[in-house]
Protein backbone atom coordinates (compact mmCIF):
# COMPACT_ATOMS: atom_id res chain seq x y z
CA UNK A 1 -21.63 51.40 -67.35
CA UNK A 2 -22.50 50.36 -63.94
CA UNK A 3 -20.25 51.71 -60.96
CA UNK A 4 -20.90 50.18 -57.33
CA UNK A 5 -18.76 51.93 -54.73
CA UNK A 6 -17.33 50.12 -51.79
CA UNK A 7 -15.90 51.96 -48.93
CA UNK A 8 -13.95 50.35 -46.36
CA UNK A 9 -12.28 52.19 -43.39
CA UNK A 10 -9.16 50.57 -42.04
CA UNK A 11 -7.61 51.62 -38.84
CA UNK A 12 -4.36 49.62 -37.53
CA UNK A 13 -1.22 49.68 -35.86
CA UNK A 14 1.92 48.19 -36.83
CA UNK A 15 4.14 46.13 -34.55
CA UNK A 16 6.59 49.11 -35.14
CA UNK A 17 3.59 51.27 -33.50
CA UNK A 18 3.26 53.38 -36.77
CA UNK A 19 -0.04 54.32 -37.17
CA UNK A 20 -2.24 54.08 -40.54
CA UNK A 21 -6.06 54.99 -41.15
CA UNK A 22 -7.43 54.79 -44.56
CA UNK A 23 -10.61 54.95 -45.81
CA UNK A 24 -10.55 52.73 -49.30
CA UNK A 25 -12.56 53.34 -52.31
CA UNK A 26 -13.09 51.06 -55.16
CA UNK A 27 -14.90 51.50 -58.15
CA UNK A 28 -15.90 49.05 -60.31
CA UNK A 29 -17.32 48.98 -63.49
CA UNK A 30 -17.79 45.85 -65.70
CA UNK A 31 -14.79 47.03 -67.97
CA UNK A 32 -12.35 48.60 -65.14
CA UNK A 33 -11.41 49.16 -61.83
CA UNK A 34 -10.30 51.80 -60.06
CA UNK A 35 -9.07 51.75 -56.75
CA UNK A 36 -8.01 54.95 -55.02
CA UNK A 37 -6.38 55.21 -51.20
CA UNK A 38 -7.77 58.35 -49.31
CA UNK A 39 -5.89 59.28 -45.96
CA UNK A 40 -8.32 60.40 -43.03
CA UNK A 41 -7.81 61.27 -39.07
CA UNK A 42 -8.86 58.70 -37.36
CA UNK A 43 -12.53 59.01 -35.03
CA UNK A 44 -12.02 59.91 -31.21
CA UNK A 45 -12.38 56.16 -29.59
CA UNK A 46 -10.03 55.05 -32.29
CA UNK A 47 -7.40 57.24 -31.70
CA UNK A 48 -8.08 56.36 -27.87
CA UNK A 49 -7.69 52.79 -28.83
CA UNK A 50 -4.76 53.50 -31.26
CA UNK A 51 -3.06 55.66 -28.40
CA UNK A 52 -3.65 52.58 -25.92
CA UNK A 53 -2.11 50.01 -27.86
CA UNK A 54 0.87 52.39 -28.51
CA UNK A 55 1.62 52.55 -25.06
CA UNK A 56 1.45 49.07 -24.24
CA UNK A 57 4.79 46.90 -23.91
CA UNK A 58 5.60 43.27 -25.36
CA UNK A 59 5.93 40.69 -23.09
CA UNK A 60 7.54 37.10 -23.71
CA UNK A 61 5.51 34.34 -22.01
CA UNK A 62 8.13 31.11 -22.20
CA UNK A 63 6.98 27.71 -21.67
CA UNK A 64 9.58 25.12 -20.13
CA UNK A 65 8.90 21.70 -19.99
CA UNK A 66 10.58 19.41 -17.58
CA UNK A 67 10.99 15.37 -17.45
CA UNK A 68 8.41 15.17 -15.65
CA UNK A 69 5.85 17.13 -18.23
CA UNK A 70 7.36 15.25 -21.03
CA UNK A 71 6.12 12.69 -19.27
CA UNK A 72 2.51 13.38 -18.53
CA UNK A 73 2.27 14.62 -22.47
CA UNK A 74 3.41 11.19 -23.51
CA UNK A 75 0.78 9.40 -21.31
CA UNK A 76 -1.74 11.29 -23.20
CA UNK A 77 -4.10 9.35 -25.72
CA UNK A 78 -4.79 10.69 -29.05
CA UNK A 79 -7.95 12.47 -27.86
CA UNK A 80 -6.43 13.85 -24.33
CA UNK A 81 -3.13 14.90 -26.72
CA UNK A 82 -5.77 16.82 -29.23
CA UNK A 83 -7.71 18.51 -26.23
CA UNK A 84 -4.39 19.88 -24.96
CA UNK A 85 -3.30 21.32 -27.93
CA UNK A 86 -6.69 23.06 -28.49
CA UNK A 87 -6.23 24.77 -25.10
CA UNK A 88 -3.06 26.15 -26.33
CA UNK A 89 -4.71 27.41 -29.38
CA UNK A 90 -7.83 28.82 -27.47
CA UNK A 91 -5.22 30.60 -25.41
CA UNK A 92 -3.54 32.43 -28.72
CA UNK A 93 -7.37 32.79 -30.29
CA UNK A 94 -8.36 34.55 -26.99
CA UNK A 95 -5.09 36.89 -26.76
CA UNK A 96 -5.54 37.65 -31.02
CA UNK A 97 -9.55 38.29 -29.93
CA UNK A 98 -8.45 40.77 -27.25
CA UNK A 99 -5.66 42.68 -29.84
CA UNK A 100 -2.49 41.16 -27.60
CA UNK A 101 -1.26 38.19 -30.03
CA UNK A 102 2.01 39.27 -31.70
CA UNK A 103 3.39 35.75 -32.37
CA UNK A 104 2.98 31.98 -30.75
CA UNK A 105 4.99 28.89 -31.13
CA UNK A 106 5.32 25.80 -30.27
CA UNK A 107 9.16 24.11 -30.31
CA UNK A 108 10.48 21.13 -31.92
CA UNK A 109 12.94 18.74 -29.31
CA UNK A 110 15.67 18.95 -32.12
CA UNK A 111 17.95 21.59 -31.75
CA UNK A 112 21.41 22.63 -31.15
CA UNK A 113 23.27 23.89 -27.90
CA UNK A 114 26.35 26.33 -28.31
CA UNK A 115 28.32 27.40 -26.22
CA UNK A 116 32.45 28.45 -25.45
CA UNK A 117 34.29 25.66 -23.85
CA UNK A 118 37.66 27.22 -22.91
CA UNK A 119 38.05 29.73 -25.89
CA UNK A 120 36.71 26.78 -28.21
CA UNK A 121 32.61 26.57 -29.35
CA UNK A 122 30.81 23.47 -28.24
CA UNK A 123 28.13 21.90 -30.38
CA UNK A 124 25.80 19.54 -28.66
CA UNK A 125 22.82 18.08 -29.66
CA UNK A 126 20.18 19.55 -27.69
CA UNK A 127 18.11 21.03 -26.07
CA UNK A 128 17.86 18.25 -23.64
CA UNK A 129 22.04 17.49 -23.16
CA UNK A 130 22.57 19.95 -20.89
CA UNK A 131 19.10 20.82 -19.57
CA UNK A 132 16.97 20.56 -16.75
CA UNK A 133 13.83 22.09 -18.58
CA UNK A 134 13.74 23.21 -22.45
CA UNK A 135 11.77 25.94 -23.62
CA UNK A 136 8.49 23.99 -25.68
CA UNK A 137 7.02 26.78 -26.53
CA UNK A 138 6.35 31.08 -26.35
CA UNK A 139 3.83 33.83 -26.95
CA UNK A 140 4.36 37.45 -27.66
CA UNK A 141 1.58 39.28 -26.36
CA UNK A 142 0.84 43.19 -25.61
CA UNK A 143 -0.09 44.37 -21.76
CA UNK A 144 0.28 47.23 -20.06
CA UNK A 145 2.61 46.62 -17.45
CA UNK A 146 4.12 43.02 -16.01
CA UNK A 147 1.12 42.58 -13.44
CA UNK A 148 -1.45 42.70 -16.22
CA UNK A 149 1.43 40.06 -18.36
CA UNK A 150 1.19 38.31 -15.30
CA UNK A 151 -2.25 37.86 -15.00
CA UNK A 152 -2.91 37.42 -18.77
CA UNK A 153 -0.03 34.57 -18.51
CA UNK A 154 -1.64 32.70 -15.25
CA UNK A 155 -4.16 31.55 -18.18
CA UNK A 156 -1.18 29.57 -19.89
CA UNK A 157 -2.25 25.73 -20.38
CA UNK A 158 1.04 25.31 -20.23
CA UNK A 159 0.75 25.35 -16.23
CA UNK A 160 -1.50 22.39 -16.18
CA UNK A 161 -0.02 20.48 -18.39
CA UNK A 162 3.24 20.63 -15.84
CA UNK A 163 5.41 23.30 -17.28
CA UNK A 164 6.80 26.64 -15.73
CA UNK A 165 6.67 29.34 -17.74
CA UNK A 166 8.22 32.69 -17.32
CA UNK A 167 6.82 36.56 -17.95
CA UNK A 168 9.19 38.69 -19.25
CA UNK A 169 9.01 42.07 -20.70
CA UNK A 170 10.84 43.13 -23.81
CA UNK A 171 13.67 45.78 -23.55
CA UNK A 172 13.36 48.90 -25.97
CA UNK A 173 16.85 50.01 -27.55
């Protein structure tokens, strides 16, 4: 029986900011496995990283677009439409890279609006019935404080492309 041992160290934190570092073990043999979890402290510079992520904040980079940016995207050609986009996604590939991506979307016109209407909900089609700008798209990202969000967000494509967007930190209950 031949055993090969593969050891793989794992070190991560959890958008609830738990903690887990495990060194994995596998065995295998060419009639069974055996896979066993093994808990260790993490090394110095990764509990320094760890501890740095931990005490970083979310931050909620929305993207409005306007008439005017719906606009400009629907002058694009196939090829200018396909280069935007990839900024977008370079953006979110450079903020995962960095450890900072926690979610990115991009948002469909079609929606709903609701609101009260003396004491009675309204249901418009929306976004676009009772807006100025919609929100096309967000990111969730990690910074330390809302001058590094703002600085990290300044890289947005959506700028260029002639939206606003807004920095906004996330509130802790």
């Amino acid at each position: 029986m031949t055993l090969k041992l593969i050891q793989i160290s794992i070190c991560a934190v959890s958008l609830s900011g738990l903690i887990c570092t495990a060194h994995l073990q596998q065995k295998l043999s060419s009639k069974e496995g055996d896979v066993g979890i093994l808990l260790s402290q993490p090394t110095p510079r990764q509990e320094q990283k760890l501890q740095e992520k931990k005490a970083m904040k979310k931050y909620l980079l929305v993207i409005y677009s306007s008439a005017e940016s719906e606009k400009q995207w629907a002058s694009y050609t196939k090829e200018q439409m396909q280069a935007a986009v990839q900024k977008y996604s370079d953006y979110a590939a450079r903020l995962k890279e960095e450890g900072r991506l926690v979610d990115a979307e991009g948002l469909s016109e079609h929606g709903k609006v609701m609101k009260l209407v003396d004491g009675k909900l309204s249901i418009t089609d929306g976004p676009y019935s009772l807006a100025k700008e919609v929100v096309g798209g967000y990111y969730v990202f990690m910074a330390n404080d809302l001058a590094e969000a703002t600085e990290i967000a300044k890289d947005c494509p959506g700028i260029a492309n002639g939206g606003t967007i807004e920095v906004r930190e996330q509130m802790n209950y």
